[in-house]
C-alpha atoms as a PDB file:
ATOM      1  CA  UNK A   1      68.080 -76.012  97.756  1.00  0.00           C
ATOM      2  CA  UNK A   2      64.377 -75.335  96.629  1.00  0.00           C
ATOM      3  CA  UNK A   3      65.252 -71.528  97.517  1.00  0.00           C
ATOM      4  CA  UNK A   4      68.368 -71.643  95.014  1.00  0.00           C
ATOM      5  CA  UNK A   5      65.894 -73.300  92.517  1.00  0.00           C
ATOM      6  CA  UNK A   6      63.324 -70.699  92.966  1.00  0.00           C
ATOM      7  CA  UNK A   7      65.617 -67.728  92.422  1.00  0.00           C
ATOM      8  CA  UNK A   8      67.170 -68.737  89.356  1.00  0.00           C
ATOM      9  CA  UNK A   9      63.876 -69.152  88.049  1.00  0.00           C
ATOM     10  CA  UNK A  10      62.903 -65.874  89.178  1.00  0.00           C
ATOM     11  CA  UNK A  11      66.571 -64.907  87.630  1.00  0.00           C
ATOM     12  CA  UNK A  12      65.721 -66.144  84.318  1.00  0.00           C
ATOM     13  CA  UNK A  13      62.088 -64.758  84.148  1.00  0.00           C
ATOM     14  CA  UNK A  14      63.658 -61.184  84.349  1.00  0.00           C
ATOM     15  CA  UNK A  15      66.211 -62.565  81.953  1.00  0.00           C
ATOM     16  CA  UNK A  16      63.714 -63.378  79.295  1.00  0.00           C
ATOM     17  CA  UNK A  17      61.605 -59.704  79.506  1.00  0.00           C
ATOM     18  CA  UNK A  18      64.793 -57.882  79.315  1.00  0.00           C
ATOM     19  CA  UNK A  19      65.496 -59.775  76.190  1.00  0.00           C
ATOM     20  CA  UNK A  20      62.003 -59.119  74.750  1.00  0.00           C
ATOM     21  CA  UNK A  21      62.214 -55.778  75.893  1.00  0.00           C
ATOM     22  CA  UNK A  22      64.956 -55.074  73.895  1.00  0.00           C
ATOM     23  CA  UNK A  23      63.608 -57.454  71.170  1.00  0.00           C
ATOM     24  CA  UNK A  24      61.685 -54.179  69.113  1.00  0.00           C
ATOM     25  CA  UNK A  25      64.832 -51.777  69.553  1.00  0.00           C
ATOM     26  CA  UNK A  26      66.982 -54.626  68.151  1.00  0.00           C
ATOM     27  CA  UNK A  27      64.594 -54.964  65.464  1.00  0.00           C
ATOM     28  CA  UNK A  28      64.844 -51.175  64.542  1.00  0.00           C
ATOM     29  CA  UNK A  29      68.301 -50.943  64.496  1.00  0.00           C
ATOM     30  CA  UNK A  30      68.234 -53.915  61.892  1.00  0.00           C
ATOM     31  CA  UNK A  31      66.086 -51.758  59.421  1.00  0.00           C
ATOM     32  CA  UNK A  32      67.733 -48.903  59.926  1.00  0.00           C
ATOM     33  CA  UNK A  33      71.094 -50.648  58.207  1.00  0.00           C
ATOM     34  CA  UNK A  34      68.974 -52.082  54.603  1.00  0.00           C
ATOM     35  CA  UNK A  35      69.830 -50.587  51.438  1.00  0.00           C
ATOM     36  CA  UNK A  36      69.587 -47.319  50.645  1.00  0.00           C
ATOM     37  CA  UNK A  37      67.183 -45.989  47.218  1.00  0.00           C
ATOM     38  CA  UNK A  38      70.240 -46.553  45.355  1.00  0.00           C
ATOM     39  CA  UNK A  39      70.192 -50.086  45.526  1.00  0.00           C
ATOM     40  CA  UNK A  40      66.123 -50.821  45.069  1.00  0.00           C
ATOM     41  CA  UNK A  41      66.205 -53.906  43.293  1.00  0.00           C
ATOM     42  CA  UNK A  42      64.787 -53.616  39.600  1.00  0.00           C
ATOM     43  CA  UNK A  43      61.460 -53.560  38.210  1.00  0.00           C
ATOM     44  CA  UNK A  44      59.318 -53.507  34.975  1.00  0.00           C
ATOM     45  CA  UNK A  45      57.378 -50.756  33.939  1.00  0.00           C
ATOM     46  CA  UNK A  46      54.339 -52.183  35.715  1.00  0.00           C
ATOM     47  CA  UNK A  47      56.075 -53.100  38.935  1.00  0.00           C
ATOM     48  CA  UNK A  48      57.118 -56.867  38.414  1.00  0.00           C
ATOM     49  CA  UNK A  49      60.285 -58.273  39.530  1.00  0.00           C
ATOM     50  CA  UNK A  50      62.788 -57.622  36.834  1.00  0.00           C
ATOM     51  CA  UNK A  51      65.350 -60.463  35.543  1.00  0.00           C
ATOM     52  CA  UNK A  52      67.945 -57.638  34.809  1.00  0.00           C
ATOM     53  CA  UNK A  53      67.712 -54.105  35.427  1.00  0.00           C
ATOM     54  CA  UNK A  54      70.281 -51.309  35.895  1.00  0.00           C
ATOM     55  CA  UNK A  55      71.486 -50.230  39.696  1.00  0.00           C
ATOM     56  CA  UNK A  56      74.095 -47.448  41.054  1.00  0.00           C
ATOM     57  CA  UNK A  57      76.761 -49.099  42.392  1.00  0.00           C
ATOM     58  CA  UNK A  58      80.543 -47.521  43.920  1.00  0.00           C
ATOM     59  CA  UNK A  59      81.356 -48.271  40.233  1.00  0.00           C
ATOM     60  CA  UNK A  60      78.582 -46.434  38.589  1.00  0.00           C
ATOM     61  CA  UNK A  61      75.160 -47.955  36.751  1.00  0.00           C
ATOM     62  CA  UNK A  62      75.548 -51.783  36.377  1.00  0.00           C
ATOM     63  CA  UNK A  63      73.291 -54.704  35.466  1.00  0.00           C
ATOM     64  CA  UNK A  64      71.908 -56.328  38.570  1.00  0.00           C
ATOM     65  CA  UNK A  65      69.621 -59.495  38.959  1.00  0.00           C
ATOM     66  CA  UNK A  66      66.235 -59.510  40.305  1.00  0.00           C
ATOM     67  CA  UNK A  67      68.128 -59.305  43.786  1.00  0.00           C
ATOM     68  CA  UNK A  68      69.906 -56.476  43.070  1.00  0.00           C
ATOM     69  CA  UNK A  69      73.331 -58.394  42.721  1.00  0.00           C
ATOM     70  CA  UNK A  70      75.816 -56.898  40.375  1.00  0.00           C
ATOM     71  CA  UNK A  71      75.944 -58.793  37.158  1.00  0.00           C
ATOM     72  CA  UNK A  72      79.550 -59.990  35.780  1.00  0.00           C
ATOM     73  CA  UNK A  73      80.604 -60.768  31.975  1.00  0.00           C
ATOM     74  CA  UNK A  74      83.905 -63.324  31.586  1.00  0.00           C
ATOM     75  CA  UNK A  75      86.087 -62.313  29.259  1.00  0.00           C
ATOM     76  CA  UNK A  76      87.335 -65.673  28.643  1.00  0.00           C
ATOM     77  CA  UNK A  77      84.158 -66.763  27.178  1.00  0.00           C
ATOM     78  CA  UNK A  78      83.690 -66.805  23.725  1.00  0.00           C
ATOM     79  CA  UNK A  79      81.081 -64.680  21.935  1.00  0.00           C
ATOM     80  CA  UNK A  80      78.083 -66.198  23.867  1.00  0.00           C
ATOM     81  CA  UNK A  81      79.289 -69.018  24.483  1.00  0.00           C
ATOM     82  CA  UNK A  82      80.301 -69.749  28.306  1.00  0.00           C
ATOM     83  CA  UNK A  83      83.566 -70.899  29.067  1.00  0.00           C
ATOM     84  CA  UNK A  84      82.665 -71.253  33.122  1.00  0.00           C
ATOM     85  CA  UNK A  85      81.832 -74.514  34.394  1.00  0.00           C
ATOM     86  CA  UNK A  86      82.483 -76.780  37.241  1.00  0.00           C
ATOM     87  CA  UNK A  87      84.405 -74.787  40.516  1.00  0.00           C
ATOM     88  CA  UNK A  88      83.584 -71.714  37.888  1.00  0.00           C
ATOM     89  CA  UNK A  89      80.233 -71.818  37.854  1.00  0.00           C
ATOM     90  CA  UNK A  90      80.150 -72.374  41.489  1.00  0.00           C
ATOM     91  CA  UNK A  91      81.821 -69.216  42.278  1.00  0.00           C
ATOM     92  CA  UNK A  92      80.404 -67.585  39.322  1.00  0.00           C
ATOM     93  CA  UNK A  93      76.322 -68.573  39.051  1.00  0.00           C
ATOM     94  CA  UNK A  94      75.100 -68.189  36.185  1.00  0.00           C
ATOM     95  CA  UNK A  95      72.203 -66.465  35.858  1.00  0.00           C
ATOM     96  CA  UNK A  96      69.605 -68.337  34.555  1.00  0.00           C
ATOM     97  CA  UNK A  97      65.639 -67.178  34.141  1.00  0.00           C
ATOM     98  CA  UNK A  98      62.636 -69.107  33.813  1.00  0.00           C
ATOM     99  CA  UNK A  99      60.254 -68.502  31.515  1.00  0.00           C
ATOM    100  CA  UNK A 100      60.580 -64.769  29.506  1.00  0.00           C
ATOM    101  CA  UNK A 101      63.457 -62.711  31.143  1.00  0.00           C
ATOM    102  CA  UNK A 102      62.064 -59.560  32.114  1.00  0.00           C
ATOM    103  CA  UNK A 103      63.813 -56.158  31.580  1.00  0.00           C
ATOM    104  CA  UNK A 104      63.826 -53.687  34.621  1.00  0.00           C
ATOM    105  CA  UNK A 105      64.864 -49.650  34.162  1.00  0.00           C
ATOM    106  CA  UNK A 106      67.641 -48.924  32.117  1.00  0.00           C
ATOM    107  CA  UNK A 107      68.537 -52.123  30.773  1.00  0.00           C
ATOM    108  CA  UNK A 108      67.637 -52.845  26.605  1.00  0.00           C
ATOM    109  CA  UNK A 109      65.053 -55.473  25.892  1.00  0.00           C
ATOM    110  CA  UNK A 110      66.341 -56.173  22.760  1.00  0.00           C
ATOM    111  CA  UNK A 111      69.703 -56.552  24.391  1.00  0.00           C
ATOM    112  CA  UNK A 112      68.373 -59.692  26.817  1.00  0.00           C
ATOM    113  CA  UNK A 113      68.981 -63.524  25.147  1.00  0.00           C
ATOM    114  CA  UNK A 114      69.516 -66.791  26.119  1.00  0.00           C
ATOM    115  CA  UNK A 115      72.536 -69.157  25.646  1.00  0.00           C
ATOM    116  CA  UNK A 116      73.218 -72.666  25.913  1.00  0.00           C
ATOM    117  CA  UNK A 117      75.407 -73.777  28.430  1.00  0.00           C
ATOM    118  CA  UNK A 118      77.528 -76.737  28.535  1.00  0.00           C
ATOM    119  CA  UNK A 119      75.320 -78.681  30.704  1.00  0.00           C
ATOM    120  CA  UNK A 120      72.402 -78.276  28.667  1.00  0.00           C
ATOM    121  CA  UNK A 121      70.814 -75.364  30.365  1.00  0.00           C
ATOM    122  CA  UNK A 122      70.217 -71.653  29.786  1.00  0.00           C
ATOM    123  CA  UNK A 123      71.576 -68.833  30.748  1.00  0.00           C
ATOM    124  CA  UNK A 124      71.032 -65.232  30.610  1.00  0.00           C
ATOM    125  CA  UNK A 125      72.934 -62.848  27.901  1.00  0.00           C
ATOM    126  CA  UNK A 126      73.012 -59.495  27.137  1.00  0.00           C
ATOM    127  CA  UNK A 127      74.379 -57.977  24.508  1.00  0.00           C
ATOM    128  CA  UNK A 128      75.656 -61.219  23.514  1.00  0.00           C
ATOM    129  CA  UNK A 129      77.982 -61.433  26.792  1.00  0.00           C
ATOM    130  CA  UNK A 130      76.359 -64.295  29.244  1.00  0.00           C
ATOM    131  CA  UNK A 131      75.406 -63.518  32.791  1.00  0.00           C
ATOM    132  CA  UNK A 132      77.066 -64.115  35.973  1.00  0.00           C
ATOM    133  CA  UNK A 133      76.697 -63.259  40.123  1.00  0.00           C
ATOM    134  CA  UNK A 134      79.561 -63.714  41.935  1.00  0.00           C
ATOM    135  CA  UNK A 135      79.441 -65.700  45.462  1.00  0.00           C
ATOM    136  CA  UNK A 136      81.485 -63.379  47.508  1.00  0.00           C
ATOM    137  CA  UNK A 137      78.727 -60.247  46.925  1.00  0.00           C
ATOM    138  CA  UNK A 138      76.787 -60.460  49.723  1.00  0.00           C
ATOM    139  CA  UNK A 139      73.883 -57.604  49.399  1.00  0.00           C
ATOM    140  CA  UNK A 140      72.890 -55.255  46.630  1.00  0.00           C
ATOM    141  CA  UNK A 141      75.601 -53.002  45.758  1.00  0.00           C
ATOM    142  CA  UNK A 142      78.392 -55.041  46.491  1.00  0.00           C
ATOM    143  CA  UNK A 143      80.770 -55.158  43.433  1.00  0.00           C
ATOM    144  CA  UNK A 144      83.761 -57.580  45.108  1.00  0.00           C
ATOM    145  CA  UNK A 145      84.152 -59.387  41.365  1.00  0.00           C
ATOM    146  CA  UNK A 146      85.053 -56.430  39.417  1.00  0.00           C
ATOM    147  CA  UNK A 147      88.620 -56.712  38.049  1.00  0.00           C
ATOM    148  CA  UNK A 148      89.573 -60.063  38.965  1.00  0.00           C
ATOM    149  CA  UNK A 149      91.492 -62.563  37.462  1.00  0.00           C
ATOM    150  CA  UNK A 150      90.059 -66.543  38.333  1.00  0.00           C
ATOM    151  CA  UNK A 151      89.613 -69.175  36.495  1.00  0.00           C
ATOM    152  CA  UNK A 152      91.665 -68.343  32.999  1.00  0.00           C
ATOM    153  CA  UNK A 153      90.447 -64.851  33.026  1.00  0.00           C
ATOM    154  CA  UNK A 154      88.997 -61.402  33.625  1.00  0.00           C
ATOM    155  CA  UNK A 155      85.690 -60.404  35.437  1.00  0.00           C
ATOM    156  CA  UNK A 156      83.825 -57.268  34.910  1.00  0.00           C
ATOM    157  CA  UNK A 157      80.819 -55.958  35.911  1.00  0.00           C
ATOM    158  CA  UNK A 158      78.427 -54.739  33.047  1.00  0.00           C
ATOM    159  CA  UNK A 159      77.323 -51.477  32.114  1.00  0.00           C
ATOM    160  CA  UNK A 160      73.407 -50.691  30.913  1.00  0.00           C
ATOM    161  CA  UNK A 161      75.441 -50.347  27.094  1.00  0.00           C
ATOM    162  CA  UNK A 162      76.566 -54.185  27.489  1.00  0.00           C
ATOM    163  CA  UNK A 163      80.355 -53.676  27.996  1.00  0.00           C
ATOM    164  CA  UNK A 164      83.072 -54.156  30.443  1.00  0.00           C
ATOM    165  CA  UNK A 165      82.814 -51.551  32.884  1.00  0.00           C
ATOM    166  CA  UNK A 166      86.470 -50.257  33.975  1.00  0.00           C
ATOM    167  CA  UNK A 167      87.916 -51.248  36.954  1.00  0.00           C
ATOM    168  CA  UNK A 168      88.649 -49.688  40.282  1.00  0.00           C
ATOM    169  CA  UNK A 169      92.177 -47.979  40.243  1.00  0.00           C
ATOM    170  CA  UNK A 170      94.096 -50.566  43.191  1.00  0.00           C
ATOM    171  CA  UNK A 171      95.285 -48.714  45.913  1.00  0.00           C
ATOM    172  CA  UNK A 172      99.781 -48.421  45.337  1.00  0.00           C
ATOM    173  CA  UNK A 173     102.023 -51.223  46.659  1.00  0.00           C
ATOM    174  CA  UNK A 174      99.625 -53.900  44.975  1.00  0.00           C
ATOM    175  CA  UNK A 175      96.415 -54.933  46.361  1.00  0.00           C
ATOM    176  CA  UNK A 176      94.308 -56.382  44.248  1.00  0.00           C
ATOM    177  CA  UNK A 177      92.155 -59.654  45.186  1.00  0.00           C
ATOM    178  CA  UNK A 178      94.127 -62.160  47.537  1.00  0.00           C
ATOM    179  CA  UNK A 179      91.556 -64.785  47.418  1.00  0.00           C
ATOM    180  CA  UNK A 180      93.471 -67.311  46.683  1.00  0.00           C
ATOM    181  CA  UNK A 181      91.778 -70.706  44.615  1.00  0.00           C
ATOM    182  CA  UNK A 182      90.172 -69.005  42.061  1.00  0.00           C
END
């Protein structure tokens, strides 16, 4: 028994250095798959962490937060005021700032406001349209919101100008976002 015992712990030993061992190479091949220049999350002129900025994205330059996530307008809102609460706002943050929004590359300063939402806080405009993530965009780049239709209406990213950018043609026989609740 005590010579079973002693050569599974010799068994796991070699276990455990084959796992460190492989430990850097694992580590590598997790930096090799970040984000590429494209996607370098914005900045201000003097290298702070911008509140907006402007990013290249598969649908061309878009606002993007201070994580690089691609910034959405709702059309269903109503000048600056936001018409996304509740399960909305949940799938659709808001972006909200702290203190003075700062404005990254290619986005307008004098484009960048504030709004009251309907639970007393503020949130993030520009060009008069409030500021949303969406929950489903998982790393810099990703644009999964464009286009769709949830909660009463249409989501688009935004362009540096402060409109709608166009949507992605859907590939034929339909498509489109099956994601069901919204």
């Amino acid at each position: 028994m005590r010579a079973a015992c002693d050569h599974e712990r010799q068994m796991r030993g070699r276990t455990s250095l084959l796992l460190l061992g492989a430990l850097p190479l694992a580590v590598v091949a997790l930096a090799g798959c970040g984000g590429s220049a494209s996607h370098a999350l914005p900045t201000t002129s003097d290298g702070r962490p911008a509140s907006v900025g402007v990013a290249s994205t598969g649908l061309g330059d878009v606002l993007v937060d201070r994580q690089g996530r691609t910034l959405y307008l709702f059309e269903r809102d109503s000048g600056a005021m936001s018409a996304c609460t509740g399960a909305c706002a949940v799938n659709w943050p808001p972006l909200r700032v702290r203190g003075t929004p700062l404005t990254g590359s290619g986005a307008k300063p004098s484009d960048v406001g504030r709004t009251a939402r309907p639970d007393g806080l503020s949130q993030l405009t520009y060009n008069g349209h409030p500021l949303y993530t969406f929950i489903n965009d998982k790393k810099p780049g990703d644009t999964a919101g464009e286009g769709i239709n949830a909660f009463g209406g249409s989501w688009f990213a935004v362009s540096p100008a402060g409109a709608k950018v166009a949507p992605r043609s859907q590939p034929q026989g339909g498509g489109g976002y099956g994601g069901g609740g919204y």
